[in-house]
C-alpha atoms as a PDB file:
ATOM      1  CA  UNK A   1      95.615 104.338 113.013  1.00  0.00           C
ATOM      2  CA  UNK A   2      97.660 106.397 115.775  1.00  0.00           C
ATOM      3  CA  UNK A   3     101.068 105.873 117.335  1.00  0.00           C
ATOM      4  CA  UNK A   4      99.911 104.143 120.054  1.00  0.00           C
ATOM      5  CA  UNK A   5      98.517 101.533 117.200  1.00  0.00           C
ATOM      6  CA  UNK A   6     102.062  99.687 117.635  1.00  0.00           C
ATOM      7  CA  UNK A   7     100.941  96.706 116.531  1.00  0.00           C
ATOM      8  CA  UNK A   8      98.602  97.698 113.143  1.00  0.00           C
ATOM      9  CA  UNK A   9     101.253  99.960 112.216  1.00  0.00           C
ATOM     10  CA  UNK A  10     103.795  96.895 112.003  1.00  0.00           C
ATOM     11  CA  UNK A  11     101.374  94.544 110.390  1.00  0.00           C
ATOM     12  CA  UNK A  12     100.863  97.548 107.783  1.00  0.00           C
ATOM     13  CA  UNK A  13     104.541  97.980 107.381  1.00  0.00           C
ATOM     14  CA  UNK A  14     105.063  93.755 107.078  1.00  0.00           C
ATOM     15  CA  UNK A  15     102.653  93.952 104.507  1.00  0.00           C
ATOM     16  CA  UNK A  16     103.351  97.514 102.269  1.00  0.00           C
ATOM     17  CA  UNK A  17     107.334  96.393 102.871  1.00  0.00           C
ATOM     18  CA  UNK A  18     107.912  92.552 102.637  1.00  0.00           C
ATOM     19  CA  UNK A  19     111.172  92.623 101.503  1.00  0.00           C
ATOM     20  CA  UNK A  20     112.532  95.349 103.853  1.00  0.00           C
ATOM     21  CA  UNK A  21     114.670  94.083 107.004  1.00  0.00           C
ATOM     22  CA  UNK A  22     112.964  96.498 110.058  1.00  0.00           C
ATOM     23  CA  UNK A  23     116.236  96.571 111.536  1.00  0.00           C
ATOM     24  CA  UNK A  24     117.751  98.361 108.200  1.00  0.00           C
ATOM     25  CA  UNK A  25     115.466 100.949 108.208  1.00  0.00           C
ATOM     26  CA  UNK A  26     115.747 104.184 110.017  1.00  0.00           C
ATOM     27  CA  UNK A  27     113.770 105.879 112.661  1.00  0.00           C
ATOM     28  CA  UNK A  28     113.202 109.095 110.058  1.00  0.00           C
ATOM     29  CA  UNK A  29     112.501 106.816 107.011  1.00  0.00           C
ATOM     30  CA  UNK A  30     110.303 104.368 108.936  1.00  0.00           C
ATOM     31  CA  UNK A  31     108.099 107.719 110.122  1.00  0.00           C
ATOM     32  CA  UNK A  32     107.965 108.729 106.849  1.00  0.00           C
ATOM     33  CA  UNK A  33     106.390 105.762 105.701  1.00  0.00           C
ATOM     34  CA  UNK A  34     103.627 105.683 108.264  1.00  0.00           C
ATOM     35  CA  UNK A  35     102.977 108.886 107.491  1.00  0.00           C
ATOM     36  CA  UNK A  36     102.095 107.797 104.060  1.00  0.00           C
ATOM     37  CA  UNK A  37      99.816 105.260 105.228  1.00  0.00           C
ATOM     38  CA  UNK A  38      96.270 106.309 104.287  1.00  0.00           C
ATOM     39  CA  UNK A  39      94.973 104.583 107.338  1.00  0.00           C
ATOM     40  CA  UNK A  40      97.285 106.963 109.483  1.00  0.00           C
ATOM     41  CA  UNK A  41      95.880 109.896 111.016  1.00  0.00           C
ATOM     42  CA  UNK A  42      97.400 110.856 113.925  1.00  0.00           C
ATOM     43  CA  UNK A  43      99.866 114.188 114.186  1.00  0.00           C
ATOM     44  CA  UNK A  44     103.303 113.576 112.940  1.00  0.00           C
ATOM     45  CA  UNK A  45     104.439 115.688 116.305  1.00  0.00           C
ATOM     46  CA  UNK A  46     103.078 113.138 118.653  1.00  0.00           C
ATOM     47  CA  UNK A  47     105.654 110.525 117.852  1.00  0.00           C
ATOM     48  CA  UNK A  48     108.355 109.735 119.979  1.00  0.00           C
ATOM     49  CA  UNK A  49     111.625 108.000 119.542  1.00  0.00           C
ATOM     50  CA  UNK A  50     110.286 105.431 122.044  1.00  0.00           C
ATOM     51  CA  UNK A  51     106.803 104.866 119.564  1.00  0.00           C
ATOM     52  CA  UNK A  52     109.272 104.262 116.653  1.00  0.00           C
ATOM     53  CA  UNK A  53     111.113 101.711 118.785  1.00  0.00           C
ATOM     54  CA  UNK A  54     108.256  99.839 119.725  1.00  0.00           C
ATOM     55  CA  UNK A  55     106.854 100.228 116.313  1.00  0.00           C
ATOM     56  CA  UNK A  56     110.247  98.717 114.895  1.00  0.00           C
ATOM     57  CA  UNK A  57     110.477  95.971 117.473  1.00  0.00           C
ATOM     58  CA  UNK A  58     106.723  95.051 116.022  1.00  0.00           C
ATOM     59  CA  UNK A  59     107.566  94.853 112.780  1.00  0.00           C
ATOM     60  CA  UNK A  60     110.815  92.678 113.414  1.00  0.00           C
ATOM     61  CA  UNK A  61     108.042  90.486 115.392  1.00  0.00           C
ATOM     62  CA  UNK A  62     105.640  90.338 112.483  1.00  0.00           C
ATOM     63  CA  UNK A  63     108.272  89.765 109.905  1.00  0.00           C
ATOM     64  CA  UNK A  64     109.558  86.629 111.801  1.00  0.00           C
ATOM     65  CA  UNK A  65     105.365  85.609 112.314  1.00  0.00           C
ATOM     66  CA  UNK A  66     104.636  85.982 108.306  1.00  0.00           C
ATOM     67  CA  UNK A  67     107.779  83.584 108.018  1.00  0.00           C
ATOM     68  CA  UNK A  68     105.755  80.697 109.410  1.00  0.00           C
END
């Protein structure tokens, strides 16, 4: 995965996380935590505050989907 993999990176979160609230989590912690990802391998310097935001918005999205 990359940054601009918005959407796998907040099914990946949904799934490594399920009892986290998105919106609790921090832009620095949330990075941190992709990082970690072995399926991540994109440069920790291309990431934006504006990825992270998307990337949280997704995972808020998938988080209310796995509810169903």
């Amino acid at each position: 995965m990359k940054w601009t993999d918005v959407f796998a990176i907040a099914r990946q979160l949904a799934e490594t996380y399920p009892g986290i609230d998105p919106i609790s989590i921090g832009h620095a912690d949330m990075k941190s935590w992709i990082l970690r990802f072995n399926s991540f391998g994109d440069a920790p310097e291309r990431c934006t505050r504006n990825t992270l935001e998307a990337i949280q918005y997704a995972w808020i999205e998938e988080c209310g989907s796995l509810a169903y």
